[in-house]
N, C-alpha and C. Protein backbone atom coordinates (compact mmCIF):
# COMPACT_ATOMS: atom_id res chain seq x y z
N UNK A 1 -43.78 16.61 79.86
CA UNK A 1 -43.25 16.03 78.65
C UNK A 1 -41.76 16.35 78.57
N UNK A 2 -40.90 15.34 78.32
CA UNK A 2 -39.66 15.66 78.05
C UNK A 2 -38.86 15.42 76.71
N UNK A 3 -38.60 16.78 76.22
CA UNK A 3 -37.90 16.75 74.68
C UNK A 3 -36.35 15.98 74.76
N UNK A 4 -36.44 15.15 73.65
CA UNK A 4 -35.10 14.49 74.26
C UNK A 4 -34.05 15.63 73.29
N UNK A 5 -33.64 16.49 73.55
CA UNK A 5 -32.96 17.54 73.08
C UNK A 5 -32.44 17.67 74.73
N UNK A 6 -33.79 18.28 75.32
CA UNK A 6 -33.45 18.73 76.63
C UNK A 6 -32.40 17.35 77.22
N UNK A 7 -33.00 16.09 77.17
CA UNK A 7 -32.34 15.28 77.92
C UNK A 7 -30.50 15.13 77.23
N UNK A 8 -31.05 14.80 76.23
CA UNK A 8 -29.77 15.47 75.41
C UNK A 8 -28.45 16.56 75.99
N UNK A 9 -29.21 17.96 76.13
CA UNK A 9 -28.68 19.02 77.06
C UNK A 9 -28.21 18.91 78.53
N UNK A 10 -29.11 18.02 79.07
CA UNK A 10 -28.82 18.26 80.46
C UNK A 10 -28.38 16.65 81.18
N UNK A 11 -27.47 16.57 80.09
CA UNK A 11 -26.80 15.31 80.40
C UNK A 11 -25.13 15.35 79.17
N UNK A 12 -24.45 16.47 79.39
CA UNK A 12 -23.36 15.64 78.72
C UNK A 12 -22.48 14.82 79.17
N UNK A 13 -22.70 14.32 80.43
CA UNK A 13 -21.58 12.77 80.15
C UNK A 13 -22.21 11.87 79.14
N UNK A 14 -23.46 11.82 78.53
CA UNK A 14 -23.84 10.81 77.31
C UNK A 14 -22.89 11.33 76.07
N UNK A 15 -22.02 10.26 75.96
CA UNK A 15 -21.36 10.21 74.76
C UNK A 15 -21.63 9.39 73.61
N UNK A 16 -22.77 8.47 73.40
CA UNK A 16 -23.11 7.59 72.64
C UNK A 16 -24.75 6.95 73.05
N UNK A 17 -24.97 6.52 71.81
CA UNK A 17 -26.78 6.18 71.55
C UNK A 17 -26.28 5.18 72.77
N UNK A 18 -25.61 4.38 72.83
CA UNK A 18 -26.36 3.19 73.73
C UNK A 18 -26.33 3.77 75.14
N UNK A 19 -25.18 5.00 75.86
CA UNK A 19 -25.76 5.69 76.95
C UNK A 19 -26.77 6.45 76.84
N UNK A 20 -26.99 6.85 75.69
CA UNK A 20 -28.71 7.70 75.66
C UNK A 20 -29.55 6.53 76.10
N UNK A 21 -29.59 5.30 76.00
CA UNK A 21 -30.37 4.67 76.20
C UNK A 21 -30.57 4.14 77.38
N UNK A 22 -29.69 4.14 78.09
CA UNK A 22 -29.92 4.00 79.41
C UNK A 22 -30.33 5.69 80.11
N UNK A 23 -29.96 6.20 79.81
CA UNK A 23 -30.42 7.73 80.15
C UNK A 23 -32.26 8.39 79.82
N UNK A 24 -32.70 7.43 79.04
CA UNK A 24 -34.39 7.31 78.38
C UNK A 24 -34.31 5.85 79.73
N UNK A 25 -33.94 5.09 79.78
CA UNK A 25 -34.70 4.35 80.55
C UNK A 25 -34.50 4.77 82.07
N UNK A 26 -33.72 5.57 82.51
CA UNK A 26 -33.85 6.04 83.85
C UNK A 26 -35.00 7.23 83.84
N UNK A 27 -34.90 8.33 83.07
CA UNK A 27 -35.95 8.80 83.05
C UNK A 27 -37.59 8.61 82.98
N UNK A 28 -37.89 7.37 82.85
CA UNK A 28 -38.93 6.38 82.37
C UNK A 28 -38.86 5.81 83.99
N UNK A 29 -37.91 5.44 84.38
CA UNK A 29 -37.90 4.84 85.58
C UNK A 29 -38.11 5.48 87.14
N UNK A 30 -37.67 7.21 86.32
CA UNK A 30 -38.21 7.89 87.46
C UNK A 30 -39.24 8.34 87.16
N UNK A 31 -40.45 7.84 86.49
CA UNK A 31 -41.36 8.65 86.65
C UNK A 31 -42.03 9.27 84.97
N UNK A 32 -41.14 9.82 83.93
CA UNK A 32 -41.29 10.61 83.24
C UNK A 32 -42.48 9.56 82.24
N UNK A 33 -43.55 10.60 81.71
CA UNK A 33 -44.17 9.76 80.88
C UNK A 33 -44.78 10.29 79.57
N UNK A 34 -44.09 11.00 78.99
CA UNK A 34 -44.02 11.31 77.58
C UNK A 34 -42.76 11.87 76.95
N UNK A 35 -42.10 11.25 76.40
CA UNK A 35 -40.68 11.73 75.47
C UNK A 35 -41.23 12.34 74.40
N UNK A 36 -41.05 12.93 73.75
CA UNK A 36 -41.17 13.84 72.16
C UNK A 36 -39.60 13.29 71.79
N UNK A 37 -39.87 13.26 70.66
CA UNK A 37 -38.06 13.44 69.35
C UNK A 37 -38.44 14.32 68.47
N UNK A 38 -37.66 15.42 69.22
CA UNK A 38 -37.86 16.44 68.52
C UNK A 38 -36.08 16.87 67.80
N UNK A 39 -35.25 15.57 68.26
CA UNK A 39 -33.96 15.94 67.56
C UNK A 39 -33.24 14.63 67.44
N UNK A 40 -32.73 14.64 65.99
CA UNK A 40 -32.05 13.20 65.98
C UNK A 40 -31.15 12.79 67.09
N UNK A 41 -30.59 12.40 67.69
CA UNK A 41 -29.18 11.90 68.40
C UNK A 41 -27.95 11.97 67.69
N UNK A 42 -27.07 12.79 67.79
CA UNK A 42 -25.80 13.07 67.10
C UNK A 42 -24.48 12.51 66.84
N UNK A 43 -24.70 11.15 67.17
CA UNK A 43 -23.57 10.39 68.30
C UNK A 43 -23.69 9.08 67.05
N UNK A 44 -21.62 8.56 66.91
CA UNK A 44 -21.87 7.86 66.18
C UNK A 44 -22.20 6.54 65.44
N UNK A 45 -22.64 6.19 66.56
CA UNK A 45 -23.23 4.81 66.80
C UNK A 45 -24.96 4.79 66.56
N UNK A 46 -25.29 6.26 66.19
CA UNK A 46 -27.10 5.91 66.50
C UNK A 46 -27.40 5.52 65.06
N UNK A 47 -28.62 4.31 65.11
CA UNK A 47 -28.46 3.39 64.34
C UNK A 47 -29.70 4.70 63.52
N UNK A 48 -29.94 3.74 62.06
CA UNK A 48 -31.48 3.86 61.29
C UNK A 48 -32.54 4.19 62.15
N UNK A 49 -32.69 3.08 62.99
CA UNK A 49 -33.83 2.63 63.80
C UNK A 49 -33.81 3.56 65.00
N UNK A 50 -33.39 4.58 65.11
CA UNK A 50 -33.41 5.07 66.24
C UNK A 50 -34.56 5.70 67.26
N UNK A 51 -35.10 5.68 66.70
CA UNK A 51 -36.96 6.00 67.29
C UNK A 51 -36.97 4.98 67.75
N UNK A 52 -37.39 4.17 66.99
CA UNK A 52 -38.14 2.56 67.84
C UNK A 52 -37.20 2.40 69.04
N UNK A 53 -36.16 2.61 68.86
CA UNK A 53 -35.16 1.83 69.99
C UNK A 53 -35.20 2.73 71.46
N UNK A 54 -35.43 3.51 71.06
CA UNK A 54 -35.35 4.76 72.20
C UNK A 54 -36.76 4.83 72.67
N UNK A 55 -37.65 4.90 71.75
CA UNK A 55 -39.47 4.56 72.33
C UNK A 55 -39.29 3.06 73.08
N UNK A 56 -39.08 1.99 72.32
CA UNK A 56 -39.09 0.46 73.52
C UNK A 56 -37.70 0.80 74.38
N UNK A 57 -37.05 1.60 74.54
CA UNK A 57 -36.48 1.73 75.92
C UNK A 57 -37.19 2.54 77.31
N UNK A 58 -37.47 3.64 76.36
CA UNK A 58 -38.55 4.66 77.55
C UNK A 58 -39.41 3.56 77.98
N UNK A 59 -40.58 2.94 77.02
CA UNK A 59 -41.36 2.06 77.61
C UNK A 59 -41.37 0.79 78.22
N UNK A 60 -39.84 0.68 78.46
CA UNK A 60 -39.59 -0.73 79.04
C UNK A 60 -39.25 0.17 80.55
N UNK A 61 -38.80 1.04 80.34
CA UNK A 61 -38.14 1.25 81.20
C UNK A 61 -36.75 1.14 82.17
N UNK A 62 -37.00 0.68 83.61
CA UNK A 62 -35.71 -0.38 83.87
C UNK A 62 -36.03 -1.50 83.89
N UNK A 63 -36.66 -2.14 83.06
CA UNK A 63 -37.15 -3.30 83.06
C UNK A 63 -36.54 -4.43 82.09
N UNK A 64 -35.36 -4.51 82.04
CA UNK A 64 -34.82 -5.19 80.68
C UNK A 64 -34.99 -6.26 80.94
């Protein structure tokens, strides 16, 4: 299971929700298959919706 805190952590070149989002869909793409949100995204572009968007990215994957 991966806390997106951790992914969060062990990724600061992500400077913004929409690179978190490619950063959930590579992780998804390699393999990973349970995210937890266990921490908002801090960055100032992350919308309301930010669950949903980050869950249909993990689960799309690289599949846009």
């Amino acid at each position: 299971m991966l806390n997106l805190s951790d992914l969060i952590i062990y990724n600061p070149q992500v400077n913004s929700f929409n690179e978190l989002i490619d950063a959930v869909r590579k992780c998804a793409s390699d393999g990973e298959i349970h995210l937890q949100f266990d921490v908002k995204p801090d960055y100032r572009d992350t919308p309301r919706n930010w669950e949903w968007k980050l869950e249909r990215a993990f689960y799309q994957g690289d599949k846009r």
